[in-house]
Protein backbone atom coordinates (compact mmCIF):
# COMPACT_ATOMS: atom_id res chain seq x y z
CA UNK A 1 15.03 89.24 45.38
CA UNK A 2 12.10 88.13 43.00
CA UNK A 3 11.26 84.46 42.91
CA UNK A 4 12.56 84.15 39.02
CA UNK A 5 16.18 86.02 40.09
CA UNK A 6 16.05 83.24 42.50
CA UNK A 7 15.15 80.53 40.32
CA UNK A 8 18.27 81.91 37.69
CA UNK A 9 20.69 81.63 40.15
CA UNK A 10 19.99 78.53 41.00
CA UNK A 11 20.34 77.61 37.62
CA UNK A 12 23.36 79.08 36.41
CA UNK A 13 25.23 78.55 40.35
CA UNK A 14 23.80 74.57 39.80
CA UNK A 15 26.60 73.81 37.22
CA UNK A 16 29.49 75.25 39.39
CA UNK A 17 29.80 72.31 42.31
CA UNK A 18 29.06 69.62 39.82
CA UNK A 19 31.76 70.62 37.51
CA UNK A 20 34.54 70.88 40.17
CA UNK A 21 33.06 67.50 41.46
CA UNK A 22 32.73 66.02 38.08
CA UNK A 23 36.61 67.66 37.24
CA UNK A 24 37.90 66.41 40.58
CA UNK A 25 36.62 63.35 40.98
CA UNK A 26 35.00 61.49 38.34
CA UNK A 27 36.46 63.27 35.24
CA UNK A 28 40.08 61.42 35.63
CA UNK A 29 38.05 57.55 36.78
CA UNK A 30 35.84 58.26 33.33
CA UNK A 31 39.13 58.80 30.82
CA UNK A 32 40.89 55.56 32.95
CA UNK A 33 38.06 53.45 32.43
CA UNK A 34 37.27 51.47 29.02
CA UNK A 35 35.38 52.93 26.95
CA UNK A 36 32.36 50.74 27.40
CA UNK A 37 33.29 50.88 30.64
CA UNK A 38 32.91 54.24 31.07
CA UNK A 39 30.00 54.39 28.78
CA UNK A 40 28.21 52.09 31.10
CA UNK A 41 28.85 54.52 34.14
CA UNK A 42 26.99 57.01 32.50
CA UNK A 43 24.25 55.30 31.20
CA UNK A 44 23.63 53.65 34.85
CA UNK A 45 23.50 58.08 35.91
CA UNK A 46 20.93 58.50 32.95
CA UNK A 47 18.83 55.59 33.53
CA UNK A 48 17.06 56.95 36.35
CA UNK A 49 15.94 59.72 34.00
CA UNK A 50 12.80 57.80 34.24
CA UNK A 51 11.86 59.82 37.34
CA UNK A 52 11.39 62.91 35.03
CA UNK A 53 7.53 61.84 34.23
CA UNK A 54 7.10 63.46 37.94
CA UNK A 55 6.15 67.02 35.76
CA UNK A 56 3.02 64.92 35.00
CA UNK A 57 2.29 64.39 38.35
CA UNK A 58 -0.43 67.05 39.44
CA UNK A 59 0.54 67.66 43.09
CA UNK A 60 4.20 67.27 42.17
CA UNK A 61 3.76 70.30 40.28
CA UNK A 62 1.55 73.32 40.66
CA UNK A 63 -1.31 73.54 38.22
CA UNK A 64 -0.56 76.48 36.34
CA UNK A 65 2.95 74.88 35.41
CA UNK A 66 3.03 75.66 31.47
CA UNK A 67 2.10 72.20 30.33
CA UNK A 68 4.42 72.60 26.90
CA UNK A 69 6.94 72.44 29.45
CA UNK A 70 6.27 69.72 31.46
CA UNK A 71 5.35 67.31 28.93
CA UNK A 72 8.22 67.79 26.98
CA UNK A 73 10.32 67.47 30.01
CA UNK A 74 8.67 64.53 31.59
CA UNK A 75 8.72 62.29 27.98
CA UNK A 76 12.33 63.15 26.85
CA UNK A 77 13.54 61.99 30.33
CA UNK A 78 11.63 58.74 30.17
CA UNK A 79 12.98 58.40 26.62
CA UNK A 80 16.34 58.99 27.42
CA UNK A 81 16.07 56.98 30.85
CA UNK A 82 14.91 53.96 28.59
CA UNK A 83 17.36 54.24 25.87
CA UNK A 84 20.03 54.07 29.08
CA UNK A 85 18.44 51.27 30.63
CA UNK A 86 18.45 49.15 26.89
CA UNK A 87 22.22 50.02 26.35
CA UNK A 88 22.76 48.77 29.95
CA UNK A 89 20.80 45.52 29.01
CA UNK A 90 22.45 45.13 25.98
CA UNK A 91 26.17 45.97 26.90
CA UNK A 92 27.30 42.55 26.13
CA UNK A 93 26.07 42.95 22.73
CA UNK A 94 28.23 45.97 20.55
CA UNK A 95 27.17 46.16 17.58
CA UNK A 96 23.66 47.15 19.57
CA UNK A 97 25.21 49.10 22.70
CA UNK A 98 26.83 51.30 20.57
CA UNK A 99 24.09 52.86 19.06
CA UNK A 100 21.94 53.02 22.07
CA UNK A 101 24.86 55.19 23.79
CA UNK A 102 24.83 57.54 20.98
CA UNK A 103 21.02 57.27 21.08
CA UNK A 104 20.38 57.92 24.70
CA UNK A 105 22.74 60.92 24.37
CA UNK A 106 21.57 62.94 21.14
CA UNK A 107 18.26 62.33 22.67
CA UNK A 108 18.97 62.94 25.87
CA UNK A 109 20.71 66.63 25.11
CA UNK A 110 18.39 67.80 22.78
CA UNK A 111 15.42 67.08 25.94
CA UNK A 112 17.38 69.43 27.99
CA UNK A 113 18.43 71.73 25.34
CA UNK A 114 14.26 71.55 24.54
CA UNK A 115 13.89 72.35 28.17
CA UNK A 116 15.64 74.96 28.44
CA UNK A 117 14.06 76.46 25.45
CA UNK A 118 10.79 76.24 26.96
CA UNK A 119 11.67 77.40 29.86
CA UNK A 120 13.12 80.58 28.42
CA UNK A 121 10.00 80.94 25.99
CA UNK A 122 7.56 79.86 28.85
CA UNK A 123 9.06 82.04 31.57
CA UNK A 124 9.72 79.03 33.31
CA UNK A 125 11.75 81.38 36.06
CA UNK A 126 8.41 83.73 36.75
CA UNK A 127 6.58 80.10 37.28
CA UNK A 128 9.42 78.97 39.30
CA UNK A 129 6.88 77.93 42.24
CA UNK A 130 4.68 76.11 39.99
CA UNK A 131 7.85 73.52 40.10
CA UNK A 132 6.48 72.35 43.50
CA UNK A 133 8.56 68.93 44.71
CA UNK A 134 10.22 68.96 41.14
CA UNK A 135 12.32 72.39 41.41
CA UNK A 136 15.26 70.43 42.57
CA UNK A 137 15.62 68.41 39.15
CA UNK A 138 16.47 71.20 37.03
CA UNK A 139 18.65 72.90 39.60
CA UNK A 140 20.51 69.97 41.02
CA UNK A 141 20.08 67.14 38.50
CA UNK A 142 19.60 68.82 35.22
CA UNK A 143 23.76 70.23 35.30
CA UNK A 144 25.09 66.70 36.02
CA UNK A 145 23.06 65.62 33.27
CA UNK A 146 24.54 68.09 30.90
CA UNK A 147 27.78 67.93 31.63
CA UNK A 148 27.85 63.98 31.65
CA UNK A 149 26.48 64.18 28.20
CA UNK A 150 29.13 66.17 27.02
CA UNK A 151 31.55 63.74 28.50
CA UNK A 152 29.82 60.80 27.29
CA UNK A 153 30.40 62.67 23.65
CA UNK A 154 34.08 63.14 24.35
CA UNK A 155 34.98 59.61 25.30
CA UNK A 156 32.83 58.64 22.24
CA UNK A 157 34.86 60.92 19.87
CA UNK A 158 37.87 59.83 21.70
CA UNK A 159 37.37 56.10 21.46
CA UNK A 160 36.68 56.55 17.76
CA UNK A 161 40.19 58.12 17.31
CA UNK A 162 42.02 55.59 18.43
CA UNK A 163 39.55 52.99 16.73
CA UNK A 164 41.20 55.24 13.16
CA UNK A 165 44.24 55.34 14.84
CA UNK A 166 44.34 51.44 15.07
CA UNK A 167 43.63 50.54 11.98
């Protein structure tokens, strides 16, 4: 099997434990929880997204690593680890947190929707090696990324239903 069959496998097979995890486990503690609550929990997960700036690292990464790729990569995780770390800063303060959740989401998804992209347009699978020490991220990190982003989008949606429903 070629390094980039490899590398798609991993991709596509990372999602699979994380969602029954994320289904079994945390899933049914997120929709308990308050909605800041739960908000928080997920900004705490996306707050280390600081680590991302790694692709910059040369060492860390191989040298022919497409560098459209890894800059993209490394700067929308450290924005979107940032805009996490101010909404955790500023949870006692709505009328602020609030926005940084949506914030650290939208940008958050469209960096790994971007990342994806590139890889696709990059051939990010036939470079798979040129990853280095940061293959793991989009294989084991990247999915539990996603997927808490689309849950952090439910629970918003959801909290803004009842907020209609309320009034």
């Amino acid at each position: 099997m070629s390094p980039a069959v490899i590398f798609n496998i991993h991709l596509a097979l990372g999602y699979v434990p994380w969602l029954l995890c994320f289904a079994a486990y945390v899933w049914p503690r997120l929709r308990s929880m308050e909605p800041a609550e739960a908000q928080r929990a997920i900004a705490t997960l996306h707050s280390f997204r600081f680590f991302g700036l790694v692709f910059l690292i040369p060492g860390a990464v191989g040298p022919d690593l497409a560098p459209g790729f890894a800059s993209f990569a490394a700067y929308g995780d450290f924005a979107t680890g940032l805009l996490a770390m101010l909404a955790l800063l500023l949870a006692a303060r709505p009328a602020i947190f609030w926005p940084l959740v949506v914030a650290f989401n939208v940008v958050g998804v469209v960096d790994l929707a971007g990342d994806y992209y590139h890889g696709v347009v990059l051939d990010l699978p036939g470079h798979a090696g040129q990853l280095g020490a940061t293959y793991a991220i989009p294989i084991l990190y990247v999915p539990l990324l996603m997927i808490t982003h689309v849950a952090a989008f439910y629970l918003l949606a959801r909290a803004r239903r009842r907020q209609l429903a309320a009034a």
